[in-house]
C-alpha atoms as a PDB file:
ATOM      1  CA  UNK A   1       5.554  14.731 -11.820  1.00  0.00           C
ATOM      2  CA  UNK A   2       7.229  14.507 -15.017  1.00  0.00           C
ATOM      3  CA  UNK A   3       4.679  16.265 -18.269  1.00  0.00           C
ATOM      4  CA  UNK A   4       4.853  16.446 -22.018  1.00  0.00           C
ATOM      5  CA  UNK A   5       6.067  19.869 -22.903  1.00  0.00           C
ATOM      6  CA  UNK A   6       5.470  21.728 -26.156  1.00  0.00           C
ATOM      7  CA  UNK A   7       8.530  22.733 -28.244  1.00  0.00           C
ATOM      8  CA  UNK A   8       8.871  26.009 -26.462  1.00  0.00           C
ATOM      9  CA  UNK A   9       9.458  24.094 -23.317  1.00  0.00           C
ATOM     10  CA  UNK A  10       6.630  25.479 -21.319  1.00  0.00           C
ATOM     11  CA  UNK A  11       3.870  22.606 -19.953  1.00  0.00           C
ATOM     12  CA  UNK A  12       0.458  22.075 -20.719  1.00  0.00           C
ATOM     13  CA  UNK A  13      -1.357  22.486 -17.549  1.00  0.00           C
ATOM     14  CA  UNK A  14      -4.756  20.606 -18.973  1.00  0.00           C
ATOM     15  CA  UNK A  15      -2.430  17.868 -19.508  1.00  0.00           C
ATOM     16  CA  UNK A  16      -0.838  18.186 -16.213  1.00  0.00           C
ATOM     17  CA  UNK A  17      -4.016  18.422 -13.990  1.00  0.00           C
ATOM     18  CA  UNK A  18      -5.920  15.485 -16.353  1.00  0.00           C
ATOM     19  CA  UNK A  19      -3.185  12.997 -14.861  1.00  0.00           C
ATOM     20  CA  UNK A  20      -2.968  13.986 -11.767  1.00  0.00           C
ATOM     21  CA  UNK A  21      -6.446  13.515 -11.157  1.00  0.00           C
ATOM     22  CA  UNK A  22      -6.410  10.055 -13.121  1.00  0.00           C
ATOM     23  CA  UNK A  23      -3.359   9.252 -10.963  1.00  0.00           C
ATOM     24  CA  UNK A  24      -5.335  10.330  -7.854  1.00  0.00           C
ATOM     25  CA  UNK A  25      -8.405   8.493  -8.312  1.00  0.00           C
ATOM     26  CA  UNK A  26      -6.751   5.540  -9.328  1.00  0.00           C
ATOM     27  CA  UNK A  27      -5.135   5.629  -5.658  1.00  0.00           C
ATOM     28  CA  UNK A  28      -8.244   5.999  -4.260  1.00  0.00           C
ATOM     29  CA  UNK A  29     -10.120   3.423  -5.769  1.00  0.00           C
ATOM     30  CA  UNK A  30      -7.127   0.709  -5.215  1.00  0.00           C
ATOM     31  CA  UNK A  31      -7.049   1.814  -1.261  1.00  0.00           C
ATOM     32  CA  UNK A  32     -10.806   1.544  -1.067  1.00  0.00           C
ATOM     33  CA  UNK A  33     -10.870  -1.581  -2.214  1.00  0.00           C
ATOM     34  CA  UNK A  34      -8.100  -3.216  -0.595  1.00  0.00           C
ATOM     35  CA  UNK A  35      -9.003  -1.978   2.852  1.00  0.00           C
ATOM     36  CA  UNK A  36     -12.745  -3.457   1.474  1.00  0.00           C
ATOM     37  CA  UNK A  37     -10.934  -7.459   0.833  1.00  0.00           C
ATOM     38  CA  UNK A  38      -8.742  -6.656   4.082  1.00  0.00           C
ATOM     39  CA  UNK A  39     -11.455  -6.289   6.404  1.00  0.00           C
ATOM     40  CA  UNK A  40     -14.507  -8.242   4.621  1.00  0.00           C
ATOM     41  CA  UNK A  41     -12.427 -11.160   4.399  1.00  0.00           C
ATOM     42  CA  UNK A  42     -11.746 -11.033   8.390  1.00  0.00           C
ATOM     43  CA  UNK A  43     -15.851 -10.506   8.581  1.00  0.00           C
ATOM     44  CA  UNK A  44     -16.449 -13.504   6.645  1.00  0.00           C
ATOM     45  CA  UNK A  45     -13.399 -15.895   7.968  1.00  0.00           C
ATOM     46  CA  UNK A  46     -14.498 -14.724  11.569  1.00  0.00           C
ATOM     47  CA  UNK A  47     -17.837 -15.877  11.116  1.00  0.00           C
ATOM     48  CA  UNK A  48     -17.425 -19.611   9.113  1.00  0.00           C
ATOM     49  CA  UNK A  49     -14.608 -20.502  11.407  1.00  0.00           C
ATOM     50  CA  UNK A  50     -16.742 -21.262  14.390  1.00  0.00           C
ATOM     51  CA  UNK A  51     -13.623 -19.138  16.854  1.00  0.00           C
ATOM     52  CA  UNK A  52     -10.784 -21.022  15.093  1.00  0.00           C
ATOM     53  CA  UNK A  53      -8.740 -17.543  14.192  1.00  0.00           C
ATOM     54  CA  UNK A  54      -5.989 -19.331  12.689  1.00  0.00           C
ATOM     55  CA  UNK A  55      -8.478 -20.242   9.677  1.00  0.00           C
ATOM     56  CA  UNK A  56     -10.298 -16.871   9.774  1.00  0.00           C
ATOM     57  CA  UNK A  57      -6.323 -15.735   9.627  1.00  0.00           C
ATOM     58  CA  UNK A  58      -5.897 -17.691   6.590  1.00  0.00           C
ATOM     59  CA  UNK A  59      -8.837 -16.820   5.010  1.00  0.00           C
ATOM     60  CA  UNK A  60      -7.748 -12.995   5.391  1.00  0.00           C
ATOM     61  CA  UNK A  61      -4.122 -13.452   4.420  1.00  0.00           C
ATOM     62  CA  UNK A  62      -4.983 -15.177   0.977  1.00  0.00           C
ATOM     63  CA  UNK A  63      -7.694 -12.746   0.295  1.00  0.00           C
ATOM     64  CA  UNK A  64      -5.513  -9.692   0.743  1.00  0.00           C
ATOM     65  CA  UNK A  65      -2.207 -11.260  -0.932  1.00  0.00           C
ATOM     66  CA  UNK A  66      -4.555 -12.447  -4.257  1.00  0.00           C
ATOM     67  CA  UNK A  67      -6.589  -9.163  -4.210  1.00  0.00           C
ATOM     68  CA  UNK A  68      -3.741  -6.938  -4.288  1.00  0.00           C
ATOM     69  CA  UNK A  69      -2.259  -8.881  -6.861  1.00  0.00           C
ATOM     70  CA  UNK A  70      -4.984  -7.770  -8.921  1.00  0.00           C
ATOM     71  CA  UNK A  71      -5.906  -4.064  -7.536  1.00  0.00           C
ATOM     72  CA  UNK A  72      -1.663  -3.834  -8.981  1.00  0.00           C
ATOM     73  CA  UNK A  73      -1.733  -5.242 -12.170  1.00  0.00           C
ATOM     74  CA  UNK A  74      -4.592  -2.950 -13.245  1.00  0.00           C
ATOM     75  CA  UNK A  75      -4.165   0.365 -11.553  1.00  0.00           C
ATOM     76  CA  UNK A  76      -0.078   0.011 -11.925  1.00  0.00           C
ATOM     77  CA  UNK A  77      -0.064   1.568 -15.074  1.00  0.00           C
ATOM     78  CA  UNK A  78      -2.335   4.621 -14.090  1.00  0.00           C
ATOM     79  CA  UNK A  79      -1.031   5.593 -10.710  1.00  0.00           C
ATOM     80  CA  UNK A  80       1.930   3.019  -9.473  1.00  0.00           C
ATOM     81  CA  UNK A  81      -0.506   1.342  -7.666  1.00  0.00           C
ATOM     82  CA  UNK A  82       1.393   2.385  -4.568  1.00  0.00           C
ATOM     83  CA  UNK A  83      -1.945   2.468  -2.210  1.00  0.00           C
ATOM     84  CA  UNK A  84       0.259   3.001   0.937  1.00  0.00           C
ATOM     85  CA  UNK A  85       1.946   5.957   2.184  1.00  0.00           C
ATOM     86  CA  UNK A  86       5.299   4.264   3.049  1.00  0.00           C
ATOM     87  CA  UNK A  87       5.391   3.226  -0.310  1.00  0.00           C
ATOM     88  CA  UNK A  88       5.050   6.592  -1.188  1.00  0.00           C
ATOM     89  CA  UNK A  89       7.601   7.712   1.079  1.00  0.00           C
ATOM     90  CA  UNK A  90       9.612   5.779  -0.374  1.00  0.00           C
ATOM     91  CA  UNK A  91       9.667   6.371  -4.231  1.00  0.00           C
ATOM     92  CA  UNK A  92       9.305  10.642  -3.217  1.00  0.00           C
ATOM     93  CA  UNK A  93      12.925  10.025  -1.084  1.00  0.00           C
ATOM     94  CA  UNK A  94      14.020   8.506  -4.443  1.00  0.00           C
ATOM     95  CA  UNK A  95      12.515  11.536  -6.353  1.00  0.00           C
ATOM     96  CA  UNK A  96      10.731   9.235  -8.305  1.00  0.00           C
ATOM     97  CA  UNK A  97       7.472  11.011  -7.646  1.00  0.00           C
ATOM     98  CA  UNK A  98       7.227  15.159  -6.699  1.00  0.00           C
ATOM     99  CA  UNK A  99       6.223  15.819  -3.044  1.00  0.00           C
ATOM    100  CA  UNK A 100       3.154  18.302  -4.050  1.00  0.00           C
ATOM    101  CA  UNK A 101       1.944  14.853  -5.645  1.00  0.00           C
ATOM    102  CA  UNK A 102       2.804  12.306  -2.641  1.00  0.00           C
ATOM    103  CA  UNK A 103       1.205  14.537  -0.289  1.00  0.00           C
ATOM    104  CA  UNK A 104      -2.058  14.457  -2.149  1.00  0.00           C
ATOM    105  CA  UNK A 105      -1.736  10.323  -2.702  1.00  0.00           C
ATOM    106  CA  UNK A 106      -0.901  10.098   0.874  1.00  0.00           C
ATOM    107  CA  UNK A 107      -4.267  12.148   1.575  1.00  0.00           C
ATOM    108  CA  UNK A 108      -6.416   9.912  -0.966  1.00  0.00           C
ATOM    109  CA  UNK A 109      -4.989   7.006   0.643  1.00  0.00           C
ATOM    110  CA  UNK A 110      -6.061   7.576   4.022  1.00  0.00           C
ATOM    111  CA  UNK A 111      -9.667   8.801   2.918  1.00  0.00           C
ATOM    112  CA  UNK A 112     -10.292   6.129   0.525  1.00  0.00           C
ATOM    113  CA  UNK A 113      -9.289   3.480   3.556  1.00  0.00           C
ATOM    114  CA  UNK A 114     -11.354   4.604   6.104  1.00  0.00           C
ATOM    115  CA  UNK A 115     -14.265   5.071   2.834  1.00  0.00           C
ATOM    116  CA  UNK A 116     -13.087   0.810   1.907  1.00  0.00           C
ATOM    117  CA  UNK A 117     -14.014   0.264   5.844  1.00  0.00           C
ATOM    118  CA  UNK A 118     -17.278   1.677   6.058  1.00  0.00           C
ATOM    119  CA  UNK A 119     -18.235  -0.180   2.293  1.00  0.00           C
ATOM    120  CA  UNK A 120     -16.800  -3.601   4.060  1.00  0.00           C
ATOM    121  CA  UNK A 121     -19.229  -3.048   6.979  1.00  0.00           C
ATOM    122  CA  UNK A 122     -21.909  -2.231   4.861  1.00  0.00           C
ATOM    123  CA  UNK A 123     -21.969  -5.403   2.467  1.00  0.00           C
ATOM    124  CA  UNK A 124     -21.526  -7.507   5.826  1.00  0.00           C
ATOM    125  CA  UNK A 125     -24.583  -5.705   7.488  1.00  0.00           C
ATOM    126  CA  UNK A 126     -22.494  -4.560  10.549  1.00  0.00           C
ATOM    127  CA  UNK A 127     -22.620  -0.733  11.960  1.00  0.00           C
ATOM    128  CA  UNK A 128     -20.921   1.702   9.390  1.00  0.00           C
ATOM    129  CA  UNK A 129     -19.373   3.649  12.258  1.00  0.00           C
ATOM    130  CA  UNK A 130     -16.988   1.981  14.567  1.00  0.00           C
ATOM    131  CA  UNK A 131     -13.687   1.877  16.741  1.00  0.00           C
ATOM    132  CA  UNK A 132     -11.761  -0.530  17.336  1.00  0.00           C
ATOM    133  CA  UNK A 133     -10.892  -2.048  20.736  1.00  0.00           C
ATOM    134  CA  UNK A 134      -8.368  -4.751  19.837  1.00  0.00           C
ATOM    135  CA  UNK A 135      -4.991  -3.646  21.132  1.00  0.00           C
ATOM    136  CA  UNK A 136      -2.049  -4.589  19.350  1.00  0.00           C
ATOM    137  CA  UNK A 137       0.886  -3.145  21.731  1.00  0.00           C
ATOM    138  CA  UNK A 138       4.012  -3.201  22.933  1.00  0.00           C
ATOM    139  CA  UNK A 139       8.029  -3.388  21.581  1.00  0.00           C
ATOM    140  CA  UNK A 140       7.498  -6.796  19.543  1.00  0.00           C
ATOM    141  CA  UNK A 141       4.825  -5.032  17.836  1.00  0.00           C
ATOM    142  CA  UNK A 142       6.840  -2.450  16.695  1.00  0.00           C
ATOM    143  CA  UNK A 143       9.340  -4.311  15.578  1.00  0.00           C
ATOM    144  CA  UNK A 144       6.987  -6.696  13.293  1.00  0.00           C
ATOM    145  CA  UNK A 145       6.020  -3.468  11.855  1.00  0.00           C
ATOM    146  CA  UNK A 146       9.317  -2.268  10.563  1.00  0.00           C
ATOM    147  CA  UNK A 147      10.119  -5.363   9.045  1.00  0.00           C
ATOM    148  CA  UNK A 148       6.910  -5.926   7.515  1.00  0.00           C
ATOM    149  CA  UNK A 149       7.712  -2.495   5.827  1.00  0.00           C
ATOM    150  CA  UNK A 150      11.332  -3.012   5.255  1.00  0.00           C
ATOM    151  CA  UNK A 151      10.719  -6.148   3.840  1.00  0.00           C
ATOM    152  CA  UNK A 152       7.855  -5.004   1.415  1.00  0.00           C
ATOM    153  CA  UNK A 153       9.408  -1.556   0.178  1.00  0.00           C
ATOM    154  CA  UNK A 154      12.607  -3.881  -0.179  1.00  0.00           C
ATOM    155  CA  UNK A 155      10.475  -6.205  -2.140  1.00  0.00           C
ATOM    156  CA  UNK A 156       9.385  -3.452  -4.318  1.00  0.00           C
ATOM    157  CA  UNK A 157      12.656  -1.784  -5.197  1.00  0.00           C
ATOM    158  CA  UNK A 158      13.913  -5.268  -5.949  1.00  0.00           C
ATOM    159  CA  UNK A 159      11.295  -6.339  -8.342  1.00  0.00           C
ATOM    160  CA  UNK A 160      11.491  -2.697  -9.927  1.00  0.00           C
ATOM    161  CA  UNK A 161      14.930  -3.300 -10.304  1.00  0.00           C
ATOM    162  CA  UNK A 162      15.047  -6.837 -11.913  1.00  0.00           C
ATOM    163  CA  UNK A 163      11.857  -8.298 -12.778  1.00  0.00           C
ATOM    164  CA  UNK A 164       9.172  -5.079 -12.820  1.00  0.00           C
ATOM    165  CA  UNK A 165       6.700  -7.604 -14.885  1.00  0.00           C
ATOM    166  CA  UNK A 166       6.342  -9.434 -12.022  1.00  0.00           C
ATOM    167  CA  UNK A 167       5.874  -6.968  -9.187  1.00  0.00           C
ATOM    168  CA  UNK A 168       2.082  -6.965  -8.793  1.00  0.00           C
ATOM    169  CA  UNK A 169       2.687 -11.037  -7.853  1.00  0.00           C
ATOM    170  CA  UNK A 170       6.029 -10.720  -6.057  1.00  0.00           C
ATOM    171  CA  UNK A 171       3.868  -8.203  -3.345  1.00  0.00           C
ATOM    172  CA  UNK A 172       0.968 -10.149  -3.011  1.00  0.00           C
ATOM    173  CA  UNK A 173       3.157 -12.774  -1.958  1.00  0.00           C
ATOM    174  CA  UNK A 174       5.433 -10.963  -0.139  1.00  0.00           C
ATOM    175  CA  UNK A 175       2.077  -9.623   2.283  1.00  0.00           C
ATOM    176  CA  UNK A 176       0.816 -13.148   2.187  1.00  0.00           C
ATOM    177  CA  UNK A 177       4.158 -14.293   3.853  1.00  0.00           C
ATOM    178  CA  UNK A 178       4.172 -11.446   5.771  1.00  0.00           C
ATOM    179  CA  UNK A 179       0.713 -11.952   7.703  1.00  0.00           C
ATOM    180  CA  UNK A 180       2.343 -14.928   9.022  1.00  0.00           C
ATOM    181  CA  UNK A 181       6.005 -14.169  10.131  1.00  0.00           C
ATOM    182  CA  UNK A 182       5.473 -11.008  11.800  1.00  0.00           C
ATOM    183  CA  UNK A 183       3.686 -11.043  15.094  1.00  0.00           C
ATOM    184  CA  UNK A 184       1.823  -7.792  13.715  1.00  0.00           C
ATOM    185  CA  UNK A 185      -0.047  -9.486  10.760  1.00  0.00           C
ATOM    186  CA  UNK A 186       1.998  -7.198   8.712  1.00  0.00           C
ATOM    187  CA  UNK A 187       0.180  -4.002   8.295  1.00  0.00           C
ATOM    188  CA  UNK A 188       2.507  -2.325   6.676  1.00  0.00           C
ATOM    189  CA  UNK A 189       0.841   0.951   5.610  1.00  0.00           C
ATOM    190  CA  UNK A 190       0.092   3.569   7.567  1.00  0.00           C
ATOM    191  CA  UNK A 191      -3.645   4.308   5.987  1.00  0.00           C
ATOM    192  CA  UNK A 192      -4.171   0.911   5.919  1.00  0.00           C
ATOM    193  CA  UNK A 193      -3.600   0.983   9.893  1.00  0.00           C
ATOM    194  CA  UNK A 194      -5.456   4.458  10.099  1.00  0.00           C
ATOM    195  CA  UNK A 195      -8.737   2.959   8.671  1.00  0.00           C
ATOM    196  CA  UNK A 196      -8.561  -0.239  10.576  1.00  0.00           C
ATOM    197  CA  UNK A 197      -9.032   1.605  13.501  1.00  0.00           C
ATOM    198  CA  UNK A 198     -12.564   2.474  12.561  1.00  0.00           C
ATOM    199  CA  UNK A 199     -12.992  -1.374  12.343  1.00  0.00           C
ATOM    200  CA  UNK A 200     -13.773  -3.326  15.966  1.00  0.00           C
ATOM    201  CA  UNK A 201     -14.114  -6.397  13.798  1.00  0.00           C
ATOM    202  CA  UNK A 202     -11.204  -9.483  13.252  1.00  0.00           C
ATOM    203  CA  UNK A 203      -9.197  -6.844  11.366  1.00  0.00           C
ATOM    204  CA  UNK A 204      -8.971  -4.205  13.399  1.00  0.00           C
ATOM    205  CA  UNK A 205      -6.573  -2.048  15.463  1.00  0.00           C
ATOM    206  CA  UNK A 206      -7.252   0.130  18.420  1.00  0.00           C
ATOM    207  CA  UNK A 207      -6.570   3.871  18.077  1.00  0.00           C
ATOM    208  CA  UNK A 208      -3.968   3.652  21.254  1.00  0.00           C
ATOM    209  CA  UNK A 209      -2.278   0.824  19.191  1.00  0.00           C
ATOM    210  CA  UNK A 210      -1.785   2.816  16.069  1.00  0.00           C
ATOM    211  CA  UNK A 211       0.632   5.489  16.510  1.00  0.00           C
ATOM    212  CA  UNK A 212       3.836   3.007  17.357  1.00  0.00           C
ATOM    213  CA  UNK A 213       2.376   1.060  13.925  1.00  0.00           C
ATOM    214  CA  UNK A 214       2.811   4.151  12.222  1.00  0.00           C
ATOM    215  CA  UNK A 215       5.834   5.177  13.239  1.00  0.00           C
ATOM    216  CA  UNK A 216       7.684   1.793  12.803  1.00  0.00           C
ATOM    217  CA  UNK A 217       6.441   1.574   9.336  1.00  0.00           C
ATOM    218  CA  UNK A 218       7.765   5.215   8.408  1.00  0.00           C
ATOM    219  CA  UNK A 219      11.123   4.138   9.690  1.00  0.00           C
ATOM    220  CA  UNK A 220      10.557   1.005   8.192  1.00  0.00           C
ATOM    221  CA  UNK A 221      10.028   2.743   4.888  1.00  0.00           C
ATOM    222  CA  UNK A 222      12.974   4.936   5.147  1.00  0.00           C
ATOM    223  CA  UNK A 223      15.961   2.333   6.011  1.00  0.00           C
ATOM    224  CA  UNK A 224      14.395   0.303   3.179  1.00  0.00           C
ATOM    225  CA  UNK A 225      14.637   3.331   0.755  1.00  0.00           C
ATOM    226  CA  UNK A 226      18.114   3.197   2.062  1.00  0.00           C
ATOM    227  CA  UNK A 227      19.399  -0.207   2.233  1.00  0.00           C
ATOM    228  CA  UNK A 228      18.049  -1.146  -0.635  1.00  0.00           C
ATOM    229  CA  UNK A 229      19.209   1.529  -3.074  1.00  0.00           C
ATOM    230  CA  UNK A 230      23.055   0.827  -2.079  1.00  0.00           C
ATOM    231  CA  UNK A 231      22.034  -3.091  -2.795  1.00  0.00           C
ATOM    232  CA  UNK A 232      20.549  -2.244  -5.642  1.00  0.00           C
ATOM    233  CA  UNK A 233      22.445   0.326  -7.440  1.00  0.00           C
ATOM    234  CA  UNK A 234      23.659   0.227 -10.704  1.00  0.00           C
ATOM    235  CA  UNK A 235      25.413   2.487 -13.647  1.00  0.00           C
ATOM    236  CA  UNK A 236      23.157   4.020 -15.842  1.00  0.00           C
ATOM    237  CA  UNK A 237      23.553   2.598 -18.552  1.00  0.00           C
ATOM    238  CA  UNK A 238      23.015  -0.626 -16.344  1.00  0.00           C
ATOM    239  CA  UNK A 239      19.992  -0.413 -15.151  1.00  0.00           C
ATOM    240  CA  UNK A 240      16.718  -2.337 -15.816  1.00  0.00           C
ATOM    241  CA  UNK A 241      14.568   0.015 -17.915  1.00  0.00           C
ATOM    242  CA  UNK A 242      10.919   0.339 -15.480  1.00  0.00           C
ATOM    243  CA  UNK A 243       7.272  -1.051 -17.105  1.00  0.00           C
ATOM    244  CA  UNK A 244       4.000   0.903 -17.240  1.00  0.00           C
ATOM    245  CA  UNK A 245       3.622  -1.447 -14.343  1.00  0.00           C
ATOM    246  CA  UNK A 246       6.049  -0.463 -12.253  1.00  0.00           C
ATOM    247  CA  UNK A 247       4.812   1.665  -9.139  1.00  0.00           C
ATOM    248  CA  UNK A 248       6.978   4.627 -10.168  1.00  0.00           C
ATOM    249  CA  UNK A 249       6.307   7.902 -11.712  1.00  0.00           C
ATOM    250  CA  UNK A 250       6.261   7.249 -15.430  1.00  0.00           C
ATOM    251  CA  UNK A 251       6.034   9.891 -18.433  1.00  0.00           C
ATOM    252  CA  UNK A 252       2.676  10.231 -19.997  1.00  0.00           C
ATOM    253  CA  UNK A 253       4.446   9.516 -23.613  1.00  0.00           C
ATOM    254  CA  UNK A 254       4.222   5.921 -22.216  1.00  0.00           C
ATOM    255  CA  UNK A 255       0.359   6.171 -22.666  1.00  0.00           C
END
C-alpha cells in the first residue's frame, strides 16, 4: 500500500491504518451486498416464475450485472471495488496492491459473503443457516469457471488500460454475458462461491461442488494476469494514466 510520507521520508502510521480500514470496510460492505442482490434476486425470480428457471435466470443475471455496476462506481474510489479474491490475485501478482493488504481483503471478502447470504435469507423470510445441496460438477464445470475468470480479470485489465471511466459498466456487463455463456453461471469469485454454499436456494452451490470452482477461478485469475499484461503492455510514458475509479491501489494524495 502506497502512503503519504513526511519530508523525512518516514510514514505516518495514523494515516496508514485510517485507509486501510476505510479500504477494508469498503470491501466488506460491496461483498455483502452483492452476495445480498446475487442470491435475493434468485429468491425472488424463483418464486414469480412459477418453475420457469430460465426467467428466474434472467431475473438474477440482470440484477447482479446492474447492481455491481453500482456497488463499483461508488466504492471504486475507496477500495478498488475489487470484492473478489481473484481479482485480488490478480492486481497483488501485478504489485498493484501489497500482499499484507490482499490477504486481509481476501479475508473481508469471504466474511462479508457468507454475512450478504444470511441478510438475503433474512429479508426473504427463509432459514438464516443453510447448505446447499445443488451440485454443480464435473470437467465442463471447471472449465466455465476459468473462463468466466479469465474473461472478467481480462475485462478488467483492459478497461484499466483504455477506458478506466467506464469499468464499473464494462463488468457488469461482462458478468451479465457471462451468466449466460458459461455452463457455470459464471461465478467467478471464489468468496462469492464460498458463501453460496451456505445458500440451498436458486443460487446456490454445494460444498462438494466448490473446491474445483475455486480452483479453476485461481488459475483462471492467474493466466489472465498473464495474458493480458503481454496484450496489454505499453512504454511508460505510454500508458493510460488510472482513475480514482479504477480497482487498483491508488495514492491517498488522490483524495
Amino acid at each position: 500500500m502506497r502512503d503519504i510520507a513526511p519530508a523525512d521520508g518516514s510514514l505516518e502510521p495514523p494515516l496508514q491504518t485510517f485507509e486501510a480500514a476505510r479500504r477494508l470496510a469498503a470491501e466488506a460492505l460491496g461483498t455483502a451486498l452483492l452476495l445480498a442482490i446475487v442470491i435475493g434476486s434468485g429468491v425472488m425470480g424463483q418464486r414469480l416464475a412459477g418453475g420457469n428457471d430460465a426467467i428466474a435466470l434472467l431475473g438474477n443475471t440482470l440484477a447482479t450485472g446492474t447492481g455491481l455496476v453500482v456497488l463499483i462506481t461508488i466504492l471504486g474510489p475507496i477500495s478498488g471495488a475489487h470484492f473478489n479474491p481473484a481479482v485480488t490475485l490478480a492486481f497483488a501478482l501485478r504489485s498493484e496492491i501489497g500482499w499484507p493488504l490482499a490477504v486481509a481483503y481476501v479475508v473481508v471478502q469471504v466474511i462479508a459473503g457468507i454475512a450478504g447470504v444470511w441478510l438475503a435469507h433474512a429479508m426473504f423470510a427463509e432459514p438464516i443457516l443453510q447448505i446447499s445441496s445443488k451440485l454443480r460438477s464435473g470437467p465442463s464445470q471447471g472449465l466455465a469457471e476459468f473462463v468466466a475468470t479469465f474473461g472478467l480479470v481480462g475485462a478488467i485489465l483492459g478497461s484499466l488500460r483504455f477506458r478506466p471511466d467506464a469499468t464499473p459498466w464494462i463488468v457488469g456487463l461482462y458478468i451479465t454475458s457471462a451468466y449466460w455463456f458459461t455452463a457455470s453461471t459464471s461465478f467467478a469469485n471464489p468468496a462469492v462461491t464460498i458463501a453460496r454454499s451456505f445458500s440451498d436456494t436458486f443460487a446456490g452451490i454445494a460444498p462438494a461442488s466448490a473446491p474445483q470452482f475455486i480452483a479453476a477461478q485461481l488459475i483462471g485469475a492467474v493466466a489472465a494476469t498473464a495474458a493480458f499484461g503481454w496484450l496489454l503492455w505499453a512504454p511508460a510514458a505510454a500508458r493510460t494514466p488510472r482513475t480514482a475509479a479504477a480497482p487498483v491501489e491508488r495514492s491517498h494524495a488522490a483524495e
